[in-house]
N, C-alpha and C. Protein backbone atom coordinates (compact mmCIF):
# COMPACT_ATOMS: atom_id res chain seq x y z
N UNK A 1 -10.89 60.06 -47.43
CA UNK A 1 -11.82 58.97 -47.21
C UNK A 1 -12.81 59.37 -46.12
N UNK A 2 -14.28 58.90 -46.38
CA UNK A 2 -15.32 59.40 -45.30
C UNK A 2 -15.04 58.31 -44.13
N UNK A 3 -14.98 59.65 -43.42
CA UNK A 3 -15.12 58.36 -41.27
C UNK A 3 -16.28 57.89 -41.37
N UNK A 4 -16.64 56.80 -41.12
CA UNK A 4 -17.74 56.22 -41.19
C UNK A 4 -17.86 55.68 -39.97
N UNK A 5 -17.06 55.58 -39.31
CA UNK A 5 -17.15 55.46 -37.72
C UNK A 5 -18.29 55.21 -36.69
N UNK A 6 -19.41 54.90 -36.30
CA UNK A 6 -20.41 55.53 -35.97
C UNK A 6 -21.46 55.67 -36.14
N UNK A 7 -21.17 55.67 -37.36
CA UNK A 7 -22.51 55.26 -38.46
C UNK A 7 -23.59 54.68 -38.71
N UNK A 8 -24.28 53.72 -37.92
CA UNK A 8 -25.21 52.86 -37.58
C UNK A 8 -25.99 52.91 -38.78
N UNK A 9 -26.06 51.41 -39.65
CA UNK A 9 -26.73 51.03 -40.92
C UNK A 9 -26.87 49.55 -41.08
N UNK A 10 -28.06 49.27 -41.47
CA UNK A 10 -28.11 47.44 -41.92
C UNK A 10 -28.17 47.65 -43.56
N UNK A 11 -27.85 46.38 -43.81
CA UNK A 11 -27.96 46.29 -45.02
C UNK A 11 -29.35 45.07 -45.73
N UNK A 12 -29.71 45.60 -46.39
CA UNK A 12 -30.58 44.29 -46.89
C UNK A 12 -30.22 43.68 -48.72
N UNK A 13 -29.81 42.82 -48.60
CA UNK A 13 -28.88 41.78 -49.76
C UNK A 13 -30.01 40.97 -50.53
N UNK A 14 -30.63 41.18 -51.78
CA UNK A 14 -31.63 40.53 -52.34
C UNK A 14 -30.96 39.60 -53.15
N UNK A 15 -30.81 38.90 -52.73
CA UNK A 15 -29.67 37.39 -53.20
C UNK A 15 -30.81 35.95 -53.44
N UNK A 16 -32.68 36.29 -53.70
CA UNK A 16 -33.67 35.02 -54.36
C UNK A 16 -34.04 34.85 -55.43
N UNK A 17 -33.05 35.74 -56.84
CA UNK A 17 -34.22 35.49 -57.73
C UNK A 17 -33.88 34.07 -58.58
N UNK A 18 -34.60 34.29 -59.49
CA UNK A 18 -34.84 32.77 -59.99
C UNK A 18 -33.59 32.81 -60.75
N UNK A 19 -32.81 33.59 -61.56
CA UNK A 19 -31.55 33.82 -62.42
C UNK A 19 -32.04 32.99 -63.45
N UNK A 20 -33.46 33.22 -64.36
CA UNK A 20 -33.88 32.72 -65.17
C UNK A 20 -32.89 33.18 -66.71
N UNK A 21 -31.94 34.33 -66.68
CA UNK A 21 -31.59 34.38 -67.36
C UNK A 21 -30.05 33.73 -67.80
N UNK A 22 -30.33 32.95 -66.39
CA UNK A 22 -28.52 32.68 -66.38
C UNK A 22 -28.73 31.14 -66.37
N UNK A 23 -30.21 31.03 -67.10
CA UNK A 23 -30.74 29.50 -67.45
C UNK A 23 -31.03 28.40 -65.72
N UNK A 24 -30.96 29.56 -64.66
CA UNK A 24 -31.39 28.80 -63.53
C UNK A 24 -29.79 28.57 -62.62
N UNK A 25 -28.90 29.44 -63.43
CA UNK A 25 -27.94 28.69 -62.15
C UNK A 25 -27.83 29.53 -60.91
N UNK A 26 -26.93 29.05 -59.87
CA UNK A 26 -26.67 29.73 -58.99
C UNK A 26 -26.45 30.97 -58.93
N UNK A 27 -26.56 32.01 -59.59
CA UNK A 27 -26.10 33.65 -59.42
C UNK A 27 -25.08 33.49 -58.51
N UNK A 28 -25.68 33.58 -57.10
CA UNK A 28 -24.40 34.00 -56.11
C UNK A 28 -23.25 33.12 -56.04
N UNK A 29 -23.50 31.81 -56.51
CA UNK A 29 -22.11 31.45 -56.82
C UNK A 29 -21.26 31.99 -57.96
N UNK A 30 -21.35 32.71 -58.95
CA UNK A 30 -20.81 32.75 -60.05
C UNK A 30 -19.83 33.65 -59.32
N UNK A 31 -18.80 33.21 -60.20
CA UNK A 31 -17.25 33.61 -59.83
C UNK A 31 -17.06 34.74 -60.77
N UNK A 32 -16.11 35.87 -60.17
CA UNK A 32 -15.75 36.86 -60.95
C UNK A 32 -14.51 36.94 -60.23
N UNK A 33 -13.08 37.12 -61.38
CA UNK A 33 -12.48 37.41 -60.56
C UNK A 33 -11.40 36.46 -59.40
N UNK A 34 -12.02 35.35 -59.18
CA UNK A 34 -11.66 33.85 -58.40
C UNK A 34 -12.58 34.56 -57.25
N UNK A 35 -13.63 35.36 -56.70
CA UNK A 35 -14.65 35.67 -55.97
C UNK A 35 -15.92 35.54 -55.98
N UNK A 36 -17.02 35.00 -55.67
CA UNK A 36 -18.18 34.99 -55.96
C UNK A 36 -18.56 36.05 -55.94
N UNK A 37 -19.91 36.51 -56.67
CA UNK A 37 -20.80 37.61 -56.20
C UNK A 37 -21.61 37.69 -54.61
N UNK A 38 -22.32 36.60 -54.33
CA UNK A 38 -21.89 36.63 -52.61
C UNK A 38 -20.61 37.15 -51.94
N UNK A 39 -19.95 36.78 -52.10
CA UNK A 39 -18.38 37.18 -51.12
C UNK A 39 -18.39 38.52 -51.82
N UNK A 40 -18.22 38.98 -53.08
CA UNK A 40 -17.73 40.49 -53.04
C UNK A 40 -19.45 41.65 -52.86
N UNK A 41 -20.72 40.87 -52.62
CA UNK A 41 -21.53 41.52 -52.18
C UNK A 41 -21.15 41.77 -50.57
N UNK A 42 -20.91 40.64 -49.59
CA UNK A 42 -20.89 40.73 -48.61
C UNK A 42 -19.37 41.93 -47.85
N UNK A 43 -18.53 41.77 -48.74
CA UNK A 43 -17.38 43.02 -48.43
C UNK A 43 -17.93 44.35 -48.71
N UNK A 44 -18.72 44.19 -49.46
CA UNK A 44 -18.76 45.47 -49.94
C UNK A 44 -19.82 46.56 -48.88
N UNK A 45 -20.53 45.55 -47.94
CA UNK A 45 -21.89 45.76 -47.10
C UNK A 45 -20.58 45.47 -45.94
N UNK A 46 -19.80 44.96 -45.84
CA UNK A 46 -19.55 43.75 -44.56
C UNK A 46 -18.88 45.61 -43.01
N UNK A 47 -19.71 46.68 -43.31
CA UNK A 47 -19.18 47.94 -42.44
C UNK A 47 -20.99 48.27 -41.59
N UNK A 48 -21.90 47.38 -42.82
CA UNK A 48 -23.14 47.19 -41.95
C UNK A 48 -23.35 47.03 -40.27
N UNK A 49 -23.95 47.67 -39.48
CA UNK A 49 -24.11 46.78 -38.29
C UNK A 49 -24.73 45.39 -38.46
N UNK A 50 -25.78 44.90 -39.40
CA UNK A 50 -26.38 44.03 -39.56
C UNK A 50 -26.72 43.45 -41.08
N UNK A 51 -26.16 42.76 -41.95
CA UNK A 51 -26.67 42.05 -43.07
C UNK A 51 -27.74 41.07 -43.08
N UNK A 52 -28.66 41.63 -43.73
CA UNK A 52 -29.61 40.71 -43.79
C UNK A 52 -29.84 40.38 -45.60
N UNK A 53 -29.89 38.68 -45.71
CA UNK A 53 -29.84 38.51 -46.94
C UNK A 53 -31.00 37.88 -47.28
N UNK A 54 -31.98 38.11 -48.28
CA UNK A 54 -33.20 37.85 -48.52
C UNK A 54 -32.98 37.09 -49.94
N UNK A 55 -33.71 35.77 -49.37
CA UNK A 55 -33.12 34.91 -50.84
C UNK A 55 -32.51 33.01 -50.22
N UNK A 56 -33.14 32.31 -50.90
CA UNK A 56 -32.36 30.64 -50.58
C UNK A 56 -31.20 30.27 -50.63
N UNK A 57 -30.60 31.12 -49.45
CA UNK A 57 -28.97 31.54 -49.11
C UNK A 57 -28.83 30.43 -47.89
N UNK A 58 -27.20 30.26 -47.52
CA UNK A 58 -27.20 30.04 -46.61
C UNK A 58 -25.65 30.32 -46.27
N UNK A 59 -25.51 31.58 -45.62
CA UNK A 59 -24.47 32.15 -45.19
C UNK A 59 -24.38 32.24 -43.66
N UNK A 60 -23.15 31.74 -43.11
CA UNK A 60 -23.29 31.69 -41.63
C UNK A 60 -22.81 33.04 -41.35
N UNK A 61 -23.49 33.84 -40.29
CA UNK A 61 -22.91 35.13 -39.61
C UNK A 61 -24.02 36.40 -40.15
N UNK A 62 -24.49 35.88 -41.02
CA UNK A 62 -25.65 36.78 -41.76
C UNK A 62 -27.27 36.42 -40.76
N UNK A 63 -27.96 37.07 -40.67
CA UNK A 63 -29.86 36.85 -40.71
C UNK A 63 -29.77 36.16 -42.85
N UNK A 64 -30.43 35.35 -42.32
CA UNK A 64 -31.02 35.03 -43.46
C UNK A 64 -32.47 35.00 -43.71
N UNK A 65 -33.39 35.45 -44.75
CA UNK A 65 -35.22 35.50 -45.08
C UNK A 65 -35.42 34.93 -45.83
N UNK A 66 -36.91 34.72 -46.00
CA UNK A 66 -37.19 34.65 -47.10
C UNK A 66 -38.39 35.23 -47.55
N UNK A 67 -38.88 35.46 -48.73
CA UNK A 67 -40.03 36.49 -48.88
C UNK A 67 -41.44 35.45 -49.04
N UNK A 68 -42.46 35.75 -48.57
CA UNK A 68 -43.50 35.17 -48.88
C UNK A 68 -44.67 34.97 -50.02
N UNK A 69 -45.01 34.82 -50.70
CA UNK A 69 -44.56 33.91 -51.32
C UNK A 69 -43.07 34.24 -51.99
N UNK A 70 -42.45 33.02 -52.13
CA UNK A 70 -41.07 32.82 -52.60
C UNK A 70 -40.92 33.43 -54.22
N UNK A 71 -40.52 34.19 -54.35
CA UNK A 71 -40.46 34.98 -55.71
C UNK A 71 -41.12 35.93 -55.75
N UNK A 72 -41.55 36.22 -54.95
CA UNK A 72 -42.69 37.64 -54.68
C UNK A 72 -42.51 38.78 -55.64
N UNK A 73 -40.74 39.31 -55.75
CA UNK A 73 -40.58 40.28 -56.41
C UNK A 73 -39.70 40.95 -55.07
N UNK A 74 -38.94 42.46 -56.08
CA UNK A 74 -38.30 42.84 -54.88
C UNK A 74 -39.10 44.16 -53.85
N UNK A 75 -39.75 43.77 -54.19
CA UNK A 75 -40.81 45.04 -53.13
C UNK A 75 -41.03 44.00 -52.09
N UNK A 76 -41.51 42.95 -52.21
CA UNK A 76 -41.96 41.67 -51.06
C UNK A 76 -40.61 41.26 -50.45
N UNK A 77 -39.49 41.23 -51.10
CA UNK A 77 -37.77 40.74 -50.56
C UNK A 77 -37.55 41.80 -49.53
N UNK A 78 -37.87 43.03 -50.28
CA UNK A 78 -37.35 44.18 -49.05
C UNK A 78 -38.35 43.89 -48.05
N UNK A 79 -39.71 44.36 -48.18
CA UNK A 79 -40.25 44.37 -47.23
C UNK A 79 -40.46 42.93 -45.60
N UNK A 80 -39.63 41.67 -46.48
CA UNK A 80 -39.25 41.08 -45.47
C UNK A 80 -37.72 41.35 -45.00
N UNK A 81 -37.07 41.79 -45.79
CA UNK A 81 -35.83 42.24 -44.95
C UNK A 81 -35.92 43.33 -43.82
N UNK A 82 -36.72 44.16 -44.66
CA UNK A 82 -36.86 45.26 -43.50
C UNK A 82 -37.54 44.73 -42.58
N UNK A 83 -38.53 44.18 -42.20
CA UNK A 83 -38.53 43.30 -40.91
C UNK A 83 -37.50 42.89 -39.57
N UNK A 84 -36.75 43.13 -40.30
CA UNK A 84 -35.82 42.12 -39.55
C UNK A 84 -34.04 43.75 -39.04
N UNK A 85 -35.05 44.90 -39.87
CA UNK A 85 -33.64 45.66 -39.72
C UNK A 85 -34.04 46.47 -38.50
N UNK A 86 -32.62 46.54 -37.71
CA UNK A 86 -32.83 47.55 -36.35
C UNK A 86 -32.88 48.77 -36.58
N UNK A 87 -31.66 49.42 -37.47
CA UNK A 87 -31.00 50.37 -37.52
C UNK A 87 -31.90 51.88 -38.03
N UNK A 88 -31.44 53.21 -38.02
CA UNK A 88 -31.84 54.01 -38.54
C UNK A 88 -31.89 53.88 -40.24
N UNK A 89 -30.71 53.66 -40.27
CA UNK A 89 -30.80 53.83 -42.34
C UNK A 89 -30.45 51.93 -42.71
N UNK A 90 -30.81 51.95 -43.47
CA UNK A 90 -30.76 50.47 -44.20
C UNK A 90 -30.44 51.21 -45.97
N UNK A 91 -29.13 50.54 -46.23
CA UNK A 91 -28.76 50.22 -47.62
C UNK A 91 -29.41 49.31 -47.76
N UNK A 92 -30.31 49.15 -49.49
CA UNK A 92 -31.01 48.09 -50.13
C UNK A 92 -30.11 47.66 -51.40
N UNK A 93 -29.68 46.77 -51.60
CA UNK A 93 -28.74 46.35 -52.66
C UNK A 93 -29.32 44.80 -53.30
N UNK A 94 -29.41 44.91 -54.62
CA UNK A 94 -29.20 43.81 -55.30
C UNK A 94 -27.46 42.91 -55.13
N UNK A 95 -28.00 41.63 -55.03
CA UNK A 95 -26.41 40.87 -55.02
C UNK A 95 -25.71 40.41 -56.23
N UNK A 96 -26.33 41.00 -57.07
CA UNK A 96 -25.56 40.80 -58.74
C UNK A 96 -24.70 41.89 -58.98
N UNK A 97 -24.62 43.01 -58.44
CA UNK A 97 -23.75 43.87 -58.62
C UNK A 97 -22.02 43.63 -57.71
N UNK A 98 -21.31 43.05 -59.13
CA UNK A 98 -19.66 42.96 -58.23
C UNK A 98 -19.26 44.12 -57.98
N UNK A 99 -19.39 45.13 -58.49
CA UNK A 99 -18.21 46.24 -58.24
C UNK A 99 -19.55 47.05 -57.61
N UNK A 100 -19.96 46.51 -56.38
CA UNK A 100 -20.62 47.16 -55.55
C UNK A 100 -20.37 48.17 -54.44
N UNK A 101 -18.98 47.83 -54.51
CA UNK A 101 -18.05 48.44 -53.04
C UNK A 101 -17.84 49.85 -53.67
N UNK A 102 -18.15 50.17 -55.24
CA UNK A 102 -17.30 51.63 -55.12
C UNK A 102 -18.50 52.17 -55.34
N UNK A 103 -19.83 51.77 -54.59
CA UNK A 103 -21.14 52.74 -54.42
C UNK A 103 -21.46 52.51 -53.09
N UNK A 104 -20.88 51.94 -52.12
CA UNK A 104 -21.39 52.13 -50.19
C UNK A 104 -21.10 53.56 -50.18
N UNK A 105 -19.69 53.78 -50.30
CA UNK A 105 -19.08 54.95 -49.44
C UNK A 105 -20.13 56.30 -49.94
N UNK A 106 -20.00 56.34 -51.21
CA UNK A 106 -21.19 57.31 -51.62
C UNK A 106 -22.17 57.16 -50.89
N UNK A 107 -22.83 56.33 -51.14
CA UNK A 107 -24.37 56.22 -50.63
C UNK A 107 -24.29 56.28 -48.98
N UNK A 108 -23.64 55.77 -48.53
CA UNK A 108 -23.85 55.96 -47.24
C UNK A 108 -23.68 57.67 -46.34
N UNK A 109 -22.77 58.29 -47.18
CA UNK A 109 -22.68 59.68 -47.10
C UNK A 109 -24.10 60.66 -47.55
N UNK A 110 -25.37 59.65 -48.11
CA UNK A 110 -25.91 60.81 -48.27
C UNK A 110 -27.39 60.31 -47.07
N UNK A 111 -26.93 59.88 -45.70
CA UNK A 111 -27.72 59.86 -44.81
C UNK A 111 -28.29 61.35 -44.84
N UNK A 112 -29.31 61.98 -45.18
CA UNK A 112 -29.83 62.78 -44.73
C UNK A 112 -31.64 62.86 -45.36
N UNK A 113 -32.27 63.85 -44.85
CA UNK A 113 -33.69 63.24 -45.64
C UNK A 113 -34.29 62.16 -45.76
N UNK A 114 -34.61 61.56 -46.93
CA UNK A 114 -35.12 60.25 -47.26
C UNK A 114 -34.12 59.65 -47.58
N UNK A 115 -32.57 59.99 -47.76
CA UNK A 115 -31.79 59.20 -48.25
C UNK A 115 -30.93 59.17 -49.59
N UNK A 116 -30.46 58.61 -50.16
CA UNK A 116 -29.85 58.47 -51.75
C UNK A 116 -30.21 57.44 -52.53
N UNK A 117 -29.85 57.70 -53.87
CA UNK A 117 -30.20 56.45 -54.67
C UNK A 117 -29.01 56.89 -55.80
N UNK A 118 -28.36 55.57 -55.97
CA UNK A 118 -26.75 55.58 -56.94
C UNK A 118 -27.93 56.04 -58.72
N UNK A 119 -26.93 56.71 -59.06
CA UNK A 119 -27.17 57.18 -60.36
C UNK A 119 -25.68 56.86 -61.60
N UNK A 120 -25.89 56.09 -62.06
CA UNK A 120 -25.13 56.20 -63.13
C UNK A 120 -24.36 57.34 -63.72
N UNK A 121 -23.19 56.87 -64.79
CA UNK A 121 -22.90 58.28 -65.60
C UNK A 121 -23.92 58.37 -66.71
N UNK A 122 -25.29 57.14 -67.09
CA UNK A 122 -26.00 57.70 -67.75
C UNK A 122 -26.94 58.37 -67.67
N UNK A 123 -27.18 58.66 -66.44
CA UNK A 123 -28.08 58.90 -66.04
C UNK A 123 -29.16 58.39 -65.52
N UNK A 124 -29.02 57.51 -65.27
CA UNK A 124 -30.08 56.04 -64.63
C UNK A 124 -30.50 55.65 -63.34
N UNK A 125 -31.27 55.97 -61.88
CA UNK A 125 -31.76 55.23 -61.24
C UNK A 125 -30.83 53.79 -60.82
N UNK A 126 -30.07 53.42 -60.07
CA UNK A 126 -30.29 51.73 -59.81
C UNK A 126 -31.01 52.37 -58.76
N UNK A 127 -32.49 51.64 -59.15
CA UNK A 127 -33.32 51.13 -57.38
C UNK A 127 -32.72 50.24 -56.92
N UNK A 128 -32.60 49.36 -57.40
CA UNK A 128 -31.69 48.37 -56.01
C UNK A 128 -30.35 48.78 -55.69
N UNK A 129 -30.31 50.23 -55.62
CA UNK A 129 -28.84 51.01 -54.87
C UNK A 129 -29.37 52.10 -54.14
N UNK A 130 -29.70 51.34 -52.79
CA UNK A 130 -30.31 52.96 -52.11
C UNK A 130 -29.88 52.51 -50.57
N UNK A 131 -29.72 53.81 -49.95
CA UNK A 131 -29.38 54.51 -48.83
C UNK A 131 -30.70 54.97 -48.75
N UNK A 132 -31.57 54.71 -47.45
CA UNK A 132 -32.83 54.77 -47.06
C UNK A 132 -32.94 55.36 -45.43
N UNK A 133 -33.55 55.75 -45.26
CA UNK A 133 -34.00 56.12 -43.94
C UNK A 133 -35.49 55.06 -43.62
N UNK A 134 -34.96 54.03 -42.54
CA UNK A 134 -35.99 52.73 -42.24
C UNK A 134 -37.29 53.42 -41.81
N UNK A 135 -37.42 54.70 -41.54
CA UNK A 135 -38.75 54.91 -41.29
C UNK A 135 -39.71 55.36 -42.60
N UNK A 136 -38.71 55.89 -43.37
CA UNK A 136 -39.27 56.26 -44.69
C UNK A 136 -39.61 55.18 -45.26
N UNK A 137 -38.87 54.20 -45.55
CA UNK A 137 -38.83 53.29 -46.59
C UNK A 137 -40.62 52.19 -46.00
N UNK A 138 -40.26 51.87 -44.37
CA UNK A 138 -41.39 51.52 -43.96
C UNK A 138 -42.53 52.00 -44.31
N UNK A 139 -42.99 53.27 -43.86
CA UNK A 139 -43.68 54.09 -44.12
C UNK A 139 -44.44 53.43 -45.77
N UNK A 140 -43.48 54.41 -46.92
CA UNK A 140 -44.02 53.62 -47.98
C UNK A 140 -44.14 52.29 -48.38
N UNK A 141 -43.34 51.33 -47.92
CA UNK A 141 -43.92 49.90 -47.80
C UNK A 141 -45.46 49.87 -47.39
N UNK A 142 -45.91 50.28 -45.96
CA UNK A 142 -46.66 50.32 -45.59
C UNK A 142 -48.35 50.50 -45.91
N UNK A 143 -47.66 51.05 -46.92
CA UNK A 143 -48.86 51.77 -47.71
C UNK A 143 -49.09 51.31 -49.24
N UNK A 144 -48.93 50.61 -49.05
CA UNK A 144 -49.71 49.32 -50.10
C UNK A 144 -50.50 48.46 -49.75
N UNK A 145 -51.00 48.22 -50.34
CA UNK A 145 -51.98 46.82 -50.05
C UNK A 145 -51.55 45.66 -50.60
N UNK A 146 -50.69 45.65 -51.12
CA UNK A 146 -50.05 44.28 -52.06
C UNK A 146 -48.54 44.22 -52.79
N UNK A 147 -47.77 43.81 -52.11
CA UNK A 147 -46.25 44.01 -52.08
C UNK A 147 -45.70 42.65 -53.26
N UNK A 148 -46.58 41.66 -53.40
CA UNK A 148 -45.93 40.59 -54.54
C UNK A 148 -46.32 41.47 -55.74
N UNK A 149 -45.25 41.49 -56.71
CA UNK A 149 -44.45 41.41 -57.82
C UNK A 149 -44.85 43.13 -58.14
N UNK A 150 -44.79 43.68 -57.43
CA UNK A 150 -44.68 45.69 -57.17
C UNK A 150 -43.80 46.06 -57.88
N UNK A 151 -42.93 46.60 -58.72
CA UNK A 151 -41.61 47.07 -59.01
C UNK A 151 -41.35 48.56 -57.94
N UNK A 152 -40.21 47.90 -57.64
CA UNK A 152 -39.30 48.75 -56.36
C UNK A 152 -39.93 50.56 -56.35
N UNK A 153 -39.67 50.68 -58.07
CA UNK A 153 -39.31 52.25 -57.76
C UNK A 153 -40.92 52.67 -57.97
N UNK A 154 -41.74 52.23 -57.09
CA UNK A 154 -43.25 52.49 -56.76
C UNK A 154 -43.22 52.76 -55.30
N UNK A 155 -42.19 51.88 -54.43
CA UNK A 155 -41.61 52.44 -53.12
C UNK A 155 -41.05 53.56 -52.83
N UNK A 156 -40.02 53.56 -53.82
CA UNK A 156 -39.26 54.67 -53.82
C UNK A 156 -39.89 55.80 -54.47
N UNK A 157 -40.67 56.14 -55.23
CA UNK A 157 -41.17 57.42 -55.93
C UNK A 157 -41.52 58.22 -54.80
N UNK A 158 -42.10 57.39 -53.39
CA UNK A 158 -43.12 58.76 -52.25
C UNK A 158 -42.16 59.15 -51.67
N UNK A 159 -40.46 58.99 -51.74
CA UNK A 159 -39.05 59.40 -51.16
C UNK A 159 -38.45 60.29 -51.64
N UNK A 160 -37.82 61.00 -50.69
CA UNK A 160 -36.84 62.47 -51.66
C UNK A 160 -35.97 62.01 -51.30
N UNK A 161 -35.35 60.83 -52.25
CA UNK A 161 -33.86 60.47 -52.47
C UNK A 161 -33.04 61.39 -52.87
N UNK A 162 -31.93 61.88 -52.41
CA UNK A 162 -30.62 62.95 -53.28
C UNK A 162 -30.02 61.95 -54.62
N UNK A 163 -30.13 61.94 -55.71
CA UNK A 163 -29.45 61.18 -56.69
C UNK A 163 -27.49 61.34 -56.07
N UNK A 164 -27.56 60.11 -56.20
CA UNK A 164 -25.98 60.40 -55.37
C UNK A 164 -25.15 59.56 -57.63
N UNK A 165 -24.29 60.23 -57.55
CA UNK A 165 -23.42 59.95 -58.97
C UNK A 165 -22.14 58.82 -58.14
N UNK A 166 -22.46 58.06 -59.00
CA UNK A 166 -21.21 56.55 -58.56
C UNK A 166 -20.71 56.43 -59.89
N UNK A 167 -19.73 55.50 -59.73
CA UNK A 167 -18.92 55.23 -60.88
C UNK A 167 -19.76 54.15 -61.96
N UNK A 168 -19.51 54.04 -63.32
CA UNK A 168 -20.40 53.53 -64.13
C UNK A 168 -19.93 51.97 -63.84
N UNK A 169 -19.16 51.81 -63.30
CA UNK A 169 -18.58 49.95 -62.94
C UNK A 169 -19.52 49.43 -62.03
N UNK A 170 -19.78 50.78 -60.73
CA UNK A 170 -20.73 50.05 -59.92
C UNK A 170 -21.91 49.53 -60.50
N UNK A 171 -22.57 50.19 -61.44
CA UNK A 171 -23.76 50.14 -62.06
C UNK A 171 -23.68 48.67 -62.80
N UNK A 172 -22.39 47.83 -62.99
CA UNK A 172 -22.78 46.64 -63.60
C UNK A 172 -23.37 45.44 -62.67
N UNK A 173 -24.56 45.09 -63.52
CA UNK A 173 -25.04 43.97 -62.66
C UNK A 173 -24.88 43.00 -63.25
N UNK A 174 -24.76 41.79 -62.97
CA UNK A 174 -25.07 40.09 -63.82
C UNK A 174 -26.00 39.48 -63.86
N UNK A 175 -27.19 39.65 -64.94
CA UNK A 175 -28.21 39.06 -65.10
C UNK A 175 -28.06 38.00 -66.61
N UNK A 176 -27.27 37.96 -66.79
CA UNK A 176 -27.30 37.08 -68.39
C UNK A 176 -25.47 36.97 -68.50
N UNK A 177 -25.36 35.67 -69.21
CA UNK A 177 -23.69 35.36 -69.59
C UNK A 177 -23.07 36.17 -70.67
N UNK A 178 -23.72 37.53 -71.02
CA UNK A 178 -22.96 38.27 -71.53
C UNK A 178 -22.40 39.36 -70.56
N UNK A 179 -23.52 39.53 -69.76
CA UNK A 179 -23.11 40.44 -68.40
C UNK A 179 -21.90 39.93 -68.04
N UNK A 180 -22.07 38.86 -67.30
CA UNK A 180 -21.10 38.31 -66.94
C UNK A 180 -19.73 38.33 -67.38
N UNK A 181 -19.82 38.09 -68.97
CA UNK A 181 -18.16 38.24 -69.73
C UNK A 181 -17.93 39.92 -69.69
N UNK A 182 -18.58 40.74 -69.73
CA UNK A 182 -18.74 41.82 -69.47
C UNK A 182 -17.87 42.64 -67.72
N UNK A 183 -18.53 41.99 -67.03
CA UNK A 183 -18.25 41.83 -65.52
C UNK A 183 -16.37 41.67 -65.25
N UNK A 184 -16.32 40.25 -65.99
CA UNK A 184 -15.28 39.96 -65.91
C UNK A 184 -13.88 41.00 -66.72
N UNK A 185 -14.65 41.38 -67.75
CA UNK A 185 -13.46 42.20 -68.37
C UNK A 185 -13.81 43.40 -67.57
N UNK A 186 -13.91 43.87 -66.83
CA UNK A 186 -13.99 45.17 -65.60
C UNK A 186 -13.00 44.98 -64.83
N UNK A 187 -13.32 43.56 -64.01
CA UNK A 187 -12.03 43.18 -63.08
C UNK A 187 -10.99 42.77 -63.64
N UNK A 188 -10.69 42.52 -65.00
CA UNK A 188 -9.42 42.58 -65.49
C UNK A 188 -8.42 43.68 -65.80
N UNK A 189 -9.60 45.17 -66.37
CA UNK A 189 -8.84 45.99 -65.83
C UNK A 189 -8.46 46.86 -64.39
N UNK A 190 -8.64 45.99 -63.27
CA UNK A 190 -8.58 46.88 -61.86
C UNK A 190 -7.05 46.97 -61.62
């Protein structure tokens, strides 16, 4: 197991979108498991020095944001989270991913450079799974002129992320109630 000891990292938790596909309900309440996706987002971050959750949350012990305009997109979510982060490296995570915990330890191991970004066994990118270096990530934030409704990996392209390989479970997210039944038969086999 990696010492992580020492480590100094915030996390930023994009926990606002509309969950238009889940017909408007709560996302972070949805239960997996007898756990919400909040609660097993927040274990899975909870080695952060600092969680910051971006989104019409209200978790005590967390920073809570919100992005300007409200739905901005997640280029505008980060870039108000990062606001608010101290640390050298900031993990960026979507909060729909339950089996999020078996992509920290990776990702956080590949502090070096610009950082990591979780890769599937298909071969796939999750942008919203990255290990960042806050000056980098600033940096290209920075350098836009217009951060509402950007798609992420326009941030991430000016970065030499290391593709870090995670397990294909981490890679499930819940955006629709098939995900979800999906989700759930994962944690049935743990």
């Amino acid at each position: 197991m990696l010492d992580l000891s020492g480590v100094a990292w915030d996390a930023i938790v994009l926990a606002g979108g509309r969950a238009s596909r889940l017909g408007g309900a709560d996302k972070m309440s949805v239960e997996i498991d007898g756990r919400t996706l909040m609660q097993r987002t927040l274990d899975a971050v909870s080695g952060a020095d600092r969680v910051i959750l971006v989104g019409d949350v209200d978790v005590p012990g967390v920073t809570v944001v919100q992005e300007e305009p409200r739905y901005a997109g997640p280029v505008a979510a980060v870039g108000t989270g990062l606001a608010e982060a101290t640390a050298d490296w900031v993990l960026v995570v979507a909060g729909d991913h339950p089996f999020l915990a078996d992509a920290v330890e990776p990702l956080l191991a590949a502090r070096s450079g610009d950082g990591g970004i979780a890769v599937g066994p298909d071969g796939r990118r999750q942008n919203l799974m990255v290990m960042a270096a806050t000056s980098a990530l600033r940096s290209s934030l920075e350098s836009q002129d217009d951060l509402v409704d950007l798609p992420f990996r326009t941030i991430l392209e000016p970065l030499a992320l290391t593709e870090i390989a995670v397990p294909e479970r981490a890679t499930v997210d819940v955006d629709t109630w098939h995900d979800l039944k999906k989700a759930e038969g994962v944690a049935r086999d743990e």
